[in-house]
PDB file of N, CA and C in Angstrom:
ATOM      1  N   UNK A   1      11.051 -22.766  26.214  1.00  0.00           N
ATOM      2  CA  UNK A   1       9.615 -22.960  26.238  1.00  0.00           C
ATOM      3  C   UNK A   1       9.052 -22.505  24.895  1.00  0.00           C
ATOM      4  N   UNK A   2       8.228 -23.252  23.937  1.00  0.00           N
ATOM      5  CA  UNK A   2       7.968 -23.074  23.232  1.00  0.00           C
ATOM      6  C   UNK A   2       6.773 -22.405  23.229  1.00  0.00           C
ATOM      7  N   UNK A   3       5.795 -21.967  22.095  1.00  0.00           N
ATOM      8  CA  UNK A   3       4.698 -21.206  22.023  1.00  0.00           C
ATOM      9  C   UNK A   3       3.573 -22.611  21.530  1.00  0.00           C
ATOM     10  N   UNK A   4       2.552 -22.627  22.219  1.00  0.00           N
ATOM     11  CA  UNK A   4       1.293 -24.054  22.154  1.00  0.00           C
ATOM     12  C   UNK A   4       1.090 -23.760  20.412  1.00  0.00           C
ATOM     13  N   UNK A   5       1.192 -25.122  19.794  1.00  0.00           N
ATOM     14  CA  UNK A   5       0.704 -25.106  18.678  1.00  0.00           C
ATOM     15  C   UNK A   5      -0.600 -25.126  17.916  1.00  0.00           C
ATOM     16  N   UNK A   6      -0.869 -24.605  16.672  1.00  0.00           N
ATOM     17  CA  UNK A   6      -1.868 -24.142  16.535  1.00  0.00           C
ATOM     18  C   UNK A   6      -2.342 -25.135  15.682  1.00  0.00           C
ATOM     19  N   UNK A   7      -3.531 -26.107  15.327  1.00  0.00           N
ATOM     20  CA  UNK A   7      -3.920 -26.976  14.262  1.00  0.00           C
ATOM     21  C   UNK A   7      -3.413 -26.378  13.107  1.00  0.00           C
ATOM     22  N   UNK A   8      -3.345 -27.066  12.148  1.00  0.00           N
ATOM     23  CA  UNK A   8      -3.630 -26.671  10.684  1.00  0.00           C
ATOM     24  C   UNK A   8      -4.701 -25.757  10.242  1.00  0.00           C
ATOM     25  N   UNK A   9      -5.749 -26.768  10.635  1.00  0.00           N
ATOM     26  CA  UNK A   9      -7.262 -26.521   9.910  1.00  0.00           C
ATOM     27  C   UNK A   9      -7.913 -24.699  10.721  1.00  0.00           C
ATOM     28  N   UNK A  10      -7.030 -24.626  12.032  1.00  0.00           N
ATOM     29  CA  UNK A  10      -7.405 -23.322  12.332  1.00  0.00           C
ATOM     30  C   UNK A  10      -6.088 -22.468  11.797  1.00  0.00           C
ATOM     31  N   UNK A  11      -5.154 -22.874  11.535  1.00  0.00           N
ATOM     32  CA  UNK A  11      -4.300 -21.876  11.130  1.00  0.00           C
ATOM     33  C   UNK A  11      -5.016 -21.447   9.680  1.00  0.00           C
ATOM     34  N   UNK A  12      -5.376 -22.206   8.678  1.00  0.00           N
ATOM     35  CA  UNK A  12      -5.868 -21.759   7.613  1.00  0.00           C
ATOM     36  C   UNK A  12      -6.921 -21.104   7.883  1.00  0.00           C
ATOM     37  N   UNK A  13      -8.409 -21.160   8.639  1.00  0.00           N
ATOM     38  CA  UNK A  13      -9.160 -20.435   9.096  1.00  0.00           C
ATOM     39  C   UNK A  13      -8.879 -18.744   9.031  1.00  0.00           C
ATOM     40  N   UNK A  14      -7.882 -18.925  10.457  1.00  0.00           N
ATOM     41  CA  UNK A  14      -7.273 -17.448  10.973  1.00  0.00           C
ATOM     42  C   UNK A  14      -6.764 -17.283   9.234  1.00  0.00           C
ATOM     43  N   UNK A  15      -6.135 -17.564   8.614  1.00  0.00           N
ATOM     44  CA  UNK A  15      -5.514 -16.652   7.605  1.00  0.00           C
ATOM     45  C   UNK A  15      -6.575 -16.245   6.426  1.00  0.00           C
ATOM     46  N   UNK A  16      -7.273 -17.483   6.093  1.00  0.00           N
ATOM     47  CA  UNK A  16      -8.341 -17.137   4.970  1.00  0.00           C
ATOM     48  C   UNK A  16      -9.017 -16.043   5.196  1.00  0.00           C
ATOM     49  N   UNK A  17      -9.239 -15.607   6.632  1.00  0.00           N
ATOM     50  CA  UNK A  17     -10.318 -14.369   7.488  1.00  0.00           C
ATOM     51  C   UNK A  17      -9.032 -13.603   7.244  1.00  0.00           C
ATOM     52  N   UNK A  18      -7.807 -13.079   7.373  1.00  0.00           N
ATOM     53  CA  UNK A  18      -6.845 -12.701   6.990  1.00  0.00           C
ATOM     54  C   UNK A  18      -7.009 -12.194   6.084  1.00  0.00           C
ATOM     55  N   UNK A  19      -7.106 -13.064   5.118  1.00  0.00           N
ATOM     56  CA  UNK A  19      -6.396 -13.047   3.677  1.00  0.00           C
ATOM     57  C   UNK A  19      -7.705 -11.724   2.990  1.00  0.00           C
ATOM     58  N   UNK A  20      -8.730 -12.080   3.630  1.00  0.00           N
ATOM     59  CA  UNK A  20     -10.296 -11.441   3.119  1.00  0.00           C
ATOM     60  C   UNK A  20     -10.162  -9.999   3.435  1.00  0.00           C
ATOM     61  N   UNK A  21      -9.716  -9.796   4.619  1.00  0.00           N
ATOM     62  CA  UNK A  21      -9.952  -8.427   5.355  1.00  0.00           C
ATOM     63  C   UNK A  21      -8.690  -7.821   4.253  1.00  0.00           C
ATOM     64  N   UNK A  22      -7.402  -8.116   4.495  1.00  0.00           N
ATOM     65  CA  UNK A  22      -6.207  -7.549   3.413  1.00  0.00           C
ATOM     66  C   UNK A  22      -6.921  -7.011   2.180  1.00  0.00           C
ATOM     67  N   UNK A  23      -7.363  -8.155   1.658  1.00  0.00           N
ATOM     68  CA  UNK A  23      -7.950  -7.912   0.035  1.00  0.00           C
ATOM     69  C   UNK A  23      -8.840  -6.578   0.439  1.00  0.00           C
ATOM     70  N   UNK A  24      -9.867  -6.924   1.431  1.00  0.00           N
ATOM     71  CA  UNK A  24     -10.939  -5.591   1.864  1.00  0.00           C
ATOM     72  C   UNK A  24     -10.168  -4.269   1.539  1.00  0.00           C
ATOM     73  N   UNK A  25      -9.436  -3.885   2.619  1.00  0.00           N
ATOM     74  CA  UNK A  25      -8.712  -2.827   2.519  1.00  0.00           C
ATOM     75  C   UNK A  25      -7.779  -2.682   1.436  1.00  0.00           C
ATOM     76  N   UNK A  26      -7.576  -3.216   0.966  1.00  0.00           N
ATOM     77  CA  UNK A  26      -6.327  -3.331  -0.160  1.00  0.00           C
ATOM     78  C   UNK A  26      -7.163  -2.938  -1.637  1.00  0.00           C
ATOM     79  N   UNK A  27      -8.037  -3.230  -1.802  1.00  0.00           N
ATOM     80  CA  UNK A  27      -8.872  -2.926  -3.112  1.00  0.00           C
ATOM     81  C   UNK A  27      -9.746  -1.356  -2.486  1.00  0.00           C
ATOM     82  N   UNK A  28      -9.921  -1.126  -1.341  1.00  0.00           N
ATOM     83  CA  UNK A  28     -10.565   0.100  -1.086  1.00  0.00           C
ATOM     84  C   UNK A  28      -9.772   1.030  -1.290  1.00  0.00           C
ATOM     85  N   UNK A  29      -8.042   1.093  -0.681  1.00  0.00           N
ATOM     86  CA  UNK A  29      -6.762   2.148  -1.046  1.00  0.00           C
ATOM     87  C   UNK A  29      -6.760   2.266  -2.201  1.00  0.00           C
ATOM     88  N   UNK A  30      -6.534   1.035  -3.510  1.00  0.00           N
ATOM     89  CA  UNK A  30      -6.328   0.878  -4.619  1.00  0.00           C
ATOM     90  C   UNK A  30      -7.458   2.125  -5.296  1.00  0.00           C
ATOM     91  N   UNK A  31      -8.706   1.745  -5.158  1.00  0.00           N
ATOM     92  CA  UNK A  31      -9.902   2.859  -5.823  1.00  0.00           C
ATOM     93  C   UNK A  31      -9.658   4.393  -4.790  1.00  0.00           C
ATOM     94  N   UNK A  32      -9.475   4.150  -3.958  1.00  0.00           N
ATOM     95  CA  UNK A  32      -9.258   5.665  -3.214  1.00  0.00           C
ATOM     96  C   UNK A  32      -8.082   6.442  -3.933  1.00  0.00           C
ATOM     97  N   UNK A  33      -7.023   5.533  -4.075  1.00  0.00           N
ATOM     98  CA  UNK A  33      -5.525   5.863  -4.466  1.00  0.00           C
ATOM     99  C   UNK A  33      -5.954   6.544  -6.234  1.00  0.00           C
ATOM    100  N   UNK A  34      -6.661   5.337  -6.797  1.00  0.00           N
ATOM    101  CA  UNK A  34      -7.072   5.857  -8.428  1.00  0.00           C
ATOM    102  C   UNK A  34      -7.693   7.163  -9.003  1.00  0.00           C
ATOM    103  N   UNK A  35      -8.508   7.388  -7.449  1.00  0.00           N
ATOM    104  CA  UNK A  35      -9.237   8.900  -8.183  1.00  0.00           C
ATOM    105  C   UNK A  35      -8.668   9.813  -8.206  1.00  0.00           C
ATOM    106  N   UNK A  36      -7.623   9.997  -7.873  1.00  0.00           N
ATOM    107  CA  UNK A  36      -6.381  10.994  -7.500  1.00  0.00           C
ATOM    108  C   UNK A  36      -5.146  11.195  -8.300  1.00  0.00           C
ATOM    109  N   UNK A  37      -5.483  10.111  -9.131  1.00  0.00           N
ATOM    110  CA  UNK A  37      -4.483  10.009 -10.346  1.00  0.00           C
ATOM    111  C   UNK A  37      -4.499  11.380 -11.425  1.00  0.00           C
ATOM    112  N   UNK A  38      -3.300  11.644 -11.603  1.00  0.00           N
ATOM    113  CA  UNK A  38      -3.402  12.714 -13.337  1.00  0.00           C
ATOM    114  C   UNK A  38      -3.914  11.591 -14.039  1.00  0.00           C
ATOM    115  N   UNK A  39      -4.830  12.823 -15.020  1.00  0.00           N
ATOM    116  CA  UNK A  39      -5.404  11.367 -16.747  1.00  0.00           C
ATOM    117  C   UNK A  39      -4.012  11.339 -17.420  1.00  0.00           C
ATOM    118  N   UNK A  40      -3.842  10.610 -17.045  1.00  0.00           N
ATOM    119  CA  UNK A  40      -2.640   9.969 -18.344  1.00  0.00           C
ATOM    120  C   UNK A  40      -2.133   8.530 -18.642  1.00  0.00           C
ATOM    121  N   UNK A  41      -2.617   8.004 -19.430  1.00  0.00           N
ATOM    122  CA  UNK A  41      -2.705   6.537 -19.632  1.00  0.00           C
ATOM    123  C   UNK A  41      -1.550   5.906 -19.430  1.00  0.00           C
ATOM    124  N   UNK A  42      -0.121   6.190 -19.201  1.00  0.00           N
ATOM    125  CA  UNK A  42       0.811   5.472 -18.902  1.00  0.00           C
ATOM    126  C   UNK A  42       0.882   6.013 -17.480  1.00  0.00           C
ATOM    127  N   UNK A  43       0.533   6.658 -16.913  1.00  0.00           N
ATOM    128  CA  UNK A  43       0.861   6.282 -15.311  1.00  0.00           C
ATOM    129  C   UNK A  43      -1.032   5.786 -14.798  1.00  0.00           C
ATOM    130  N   UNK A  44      -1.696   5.454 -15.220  1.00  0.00           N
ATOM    131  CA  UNK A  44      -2.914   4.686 -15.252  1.00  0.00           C
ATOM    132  C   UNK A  44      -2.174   2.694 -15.274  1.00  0.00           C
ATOM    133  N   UNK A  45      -1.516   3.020 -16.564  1.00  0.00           N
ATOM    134  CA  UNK A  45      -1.173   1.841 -17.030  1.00  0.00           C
ATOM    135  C   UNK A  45       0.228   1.677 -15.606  1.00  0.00           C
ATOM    136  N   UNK A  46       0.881   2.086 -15.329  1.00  0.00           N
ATOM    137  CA  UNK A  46       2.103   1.740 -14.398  1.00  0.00           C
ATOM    138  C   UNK A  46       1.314   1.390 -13.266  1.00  0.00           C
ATOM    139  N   UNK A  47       0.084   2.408 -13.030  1.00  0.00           N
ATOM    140  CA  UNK A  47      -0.619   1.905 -11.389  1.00  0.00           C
ATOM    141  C   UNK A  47      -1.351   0.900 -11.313  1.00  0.00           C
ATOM    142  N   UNK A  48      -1.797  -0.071 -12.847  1.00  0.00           N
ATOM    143  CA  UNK A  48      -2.748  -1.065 -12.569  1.00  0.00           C
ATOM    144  C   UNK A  48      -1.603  -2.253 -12.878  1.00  0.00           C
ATOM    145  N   UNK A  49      -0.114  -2.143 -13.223  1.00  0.00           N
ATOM    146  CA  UNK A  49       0.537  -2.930 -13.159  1.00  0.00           C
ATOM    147  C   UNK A  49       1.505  -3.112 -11.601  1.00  0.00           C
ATOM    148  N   UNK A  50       1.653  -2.243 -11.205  1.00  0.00           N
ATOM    149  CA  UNK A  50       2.427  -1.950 -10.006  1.00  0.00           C
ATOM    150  C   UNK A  50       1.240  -2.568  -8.868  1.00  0.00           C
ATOM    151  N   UNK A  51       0.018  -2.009  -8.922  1.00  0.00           N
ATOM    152  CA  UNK A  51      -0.924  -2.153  -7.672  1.00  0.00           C
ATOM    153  C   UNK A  51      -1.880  -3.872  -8.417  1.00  0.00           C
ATOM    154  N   UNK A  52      -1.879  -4.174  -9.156  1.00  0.00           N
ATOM    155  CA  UNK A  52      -2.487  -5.492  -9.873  1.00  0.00           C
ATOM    156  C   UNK A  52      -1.553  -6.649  -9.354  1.00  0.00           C
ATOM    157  N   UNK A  53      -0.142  -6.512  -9.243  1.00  0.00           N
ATOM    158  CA  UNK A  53       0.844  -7.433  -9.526  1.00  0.00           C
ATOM    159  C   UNK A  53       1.275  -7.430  -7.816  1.00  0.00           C
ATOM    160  N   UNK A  54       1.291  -6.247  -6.921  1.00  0.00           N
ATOM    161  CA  UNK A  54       1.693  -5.926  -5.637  1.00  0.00           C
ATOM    162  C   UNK A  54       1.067  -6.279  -4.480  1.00  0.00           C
ATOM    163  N   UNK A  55      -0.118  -6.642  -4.678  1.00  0.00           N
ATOM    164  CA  UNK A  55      -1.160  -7.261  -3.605  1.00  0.00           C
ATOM    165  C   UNK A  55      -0.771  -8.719  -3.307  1.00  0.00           C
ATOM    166  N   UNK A  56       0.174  -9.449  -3.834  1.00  0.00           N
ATOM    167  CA  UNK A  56       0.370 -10.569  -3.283  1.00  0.00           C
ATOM    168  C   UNK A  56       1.782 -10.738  -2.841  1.00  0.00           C
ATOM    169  N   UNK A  57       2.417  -9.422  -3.063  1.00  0.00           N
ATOM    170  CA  UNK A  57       3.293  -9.847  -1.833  1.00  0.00           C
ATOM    171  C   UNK A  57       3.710  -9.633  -0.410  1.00  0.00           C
ATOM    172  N   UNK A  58       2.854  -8.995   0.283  1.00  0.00           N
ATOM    173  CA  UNK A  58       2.704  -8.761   1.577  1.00  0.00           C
ATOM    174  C   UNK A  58       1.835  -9.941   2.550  1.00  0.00           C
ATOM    175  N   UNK A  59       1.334 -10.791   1.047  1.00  0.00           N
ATOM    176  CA  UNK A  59       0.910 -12.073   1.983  1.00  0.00           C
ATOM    177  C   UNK A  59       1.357 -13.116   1.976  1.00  0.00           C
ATOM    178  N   UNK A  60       2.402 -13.332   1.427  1.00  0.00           N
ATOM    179  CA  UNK A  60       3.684 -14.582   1.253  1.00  0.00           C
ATOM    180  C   UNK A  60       3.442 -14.961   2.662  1.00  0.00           C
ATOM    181  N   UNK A  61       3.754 -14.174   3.713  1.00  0.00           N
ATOM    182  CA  UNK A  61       4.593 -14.804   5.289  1.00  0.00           C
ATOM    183  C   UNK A  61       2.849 -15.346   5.581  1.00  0.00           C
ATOM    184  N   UNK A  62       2.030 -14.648   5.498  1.00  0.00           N
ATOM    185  CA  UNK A  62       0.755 -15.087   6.229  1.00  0.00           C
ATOM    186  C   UNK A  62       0.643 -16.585   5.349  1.00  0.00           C
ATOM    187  N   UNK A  63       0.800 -16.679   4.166  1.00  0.00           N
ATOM    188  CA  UNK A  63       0.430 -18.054   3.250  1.00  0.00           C
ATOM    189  C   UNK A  63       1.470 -19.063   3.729  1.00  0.00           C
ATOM    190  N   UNK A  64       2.789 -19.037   3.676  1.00  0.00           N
ATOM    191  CA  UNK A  64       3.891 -19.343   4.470  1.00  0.00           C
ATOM    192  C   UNK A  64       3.657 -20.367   6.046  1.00  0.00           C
ATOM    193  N   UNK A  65       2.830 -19.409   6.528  1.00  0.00           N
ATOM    194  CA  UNK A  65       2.542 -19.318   8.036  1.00  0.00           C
ATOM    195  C   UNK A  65       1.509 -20.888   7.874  1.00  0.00           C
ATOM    196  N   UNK A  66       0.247 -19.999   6.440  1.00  0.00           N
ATOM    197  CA  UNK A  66      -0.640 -21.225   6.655  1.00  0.00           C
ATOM    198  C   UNK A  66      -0.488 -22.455   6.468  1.00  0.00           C
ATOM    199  N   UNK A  67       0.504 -22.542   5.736  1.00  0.00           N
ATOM    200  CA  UNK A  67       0.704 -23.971   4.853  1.00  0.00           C
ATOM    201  C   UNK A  67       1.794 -24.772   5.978  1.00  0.00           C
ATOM    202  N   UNK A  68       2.217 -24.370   7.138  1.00  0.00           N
ATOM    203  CA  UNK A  68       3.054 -25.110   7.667  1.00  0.00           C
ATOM    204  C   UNK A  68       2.179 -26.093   8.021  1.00  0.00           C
ATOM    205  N   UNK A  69       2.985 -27.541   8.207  1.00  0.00           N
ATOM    206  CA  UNK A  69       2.539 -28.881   8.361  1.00  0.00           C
ATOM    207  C   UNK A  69       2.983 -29.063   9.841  1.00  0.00           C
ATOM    208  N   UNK A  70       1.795 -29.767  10.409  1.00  0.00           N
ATOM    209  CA  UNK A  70       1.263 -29.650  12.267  1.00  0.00           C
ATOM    210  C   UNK A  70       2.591 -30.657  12.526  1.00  0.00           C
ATOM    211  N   UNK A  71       3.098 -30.550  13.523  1.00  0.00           N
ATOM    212  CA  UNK A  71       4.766 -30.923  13.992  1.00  0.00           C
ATOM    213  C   UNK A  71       4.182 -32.777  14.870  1.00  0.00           C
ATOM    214  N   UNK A  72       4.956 -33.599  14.729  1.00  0.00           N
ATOM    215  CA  UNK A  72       4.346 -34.738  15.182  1.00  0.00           C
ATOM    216  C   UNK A  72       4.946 -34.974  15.837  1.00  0.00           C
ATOM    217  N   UNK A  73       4.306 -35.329  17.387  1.00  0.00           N
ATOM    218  CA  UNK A  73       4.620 -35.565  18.439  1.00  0.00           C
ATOM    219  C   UNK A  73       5.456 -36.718  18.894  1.00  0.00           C
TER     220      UNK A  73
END
């Protein structure tokens, strides 16, 4: 028994509302995480490359998810 399939046009919906809330919280840790930093410009510089470059990969499977093409009957 399979699980009822979901349109396209709402699977992208559900994820774009997804994708918004992630970013939400994800840029609020990022500035919470920053004020807490030692001043020192190379671990400044490692955290805006590490946390700049790292936000998109925890949403591969959700983008993944969205882009699947609706199964034809």
């Amino acid at each position: 028994m399979s699980a009822p399939l979901i349109p396209a046009r709402l699977r992208k919906l559900i994820g774009s509302i997804g994708i918004l809330v992630f970013l939400a919280a994800y840029v609020w840790a990022f500035t919470s995480l920053y004020d807490r930093l030692p001043q020192n410009r190379f671990i400044h510089l490692a955290y805006f490359v590490v946390f700049g470059l790292g936000w998109g990969l925890p949403l591969i499977p959700l983008l993944s998810w969205m882009g699947k093409a609706d199964k034809r009957l």
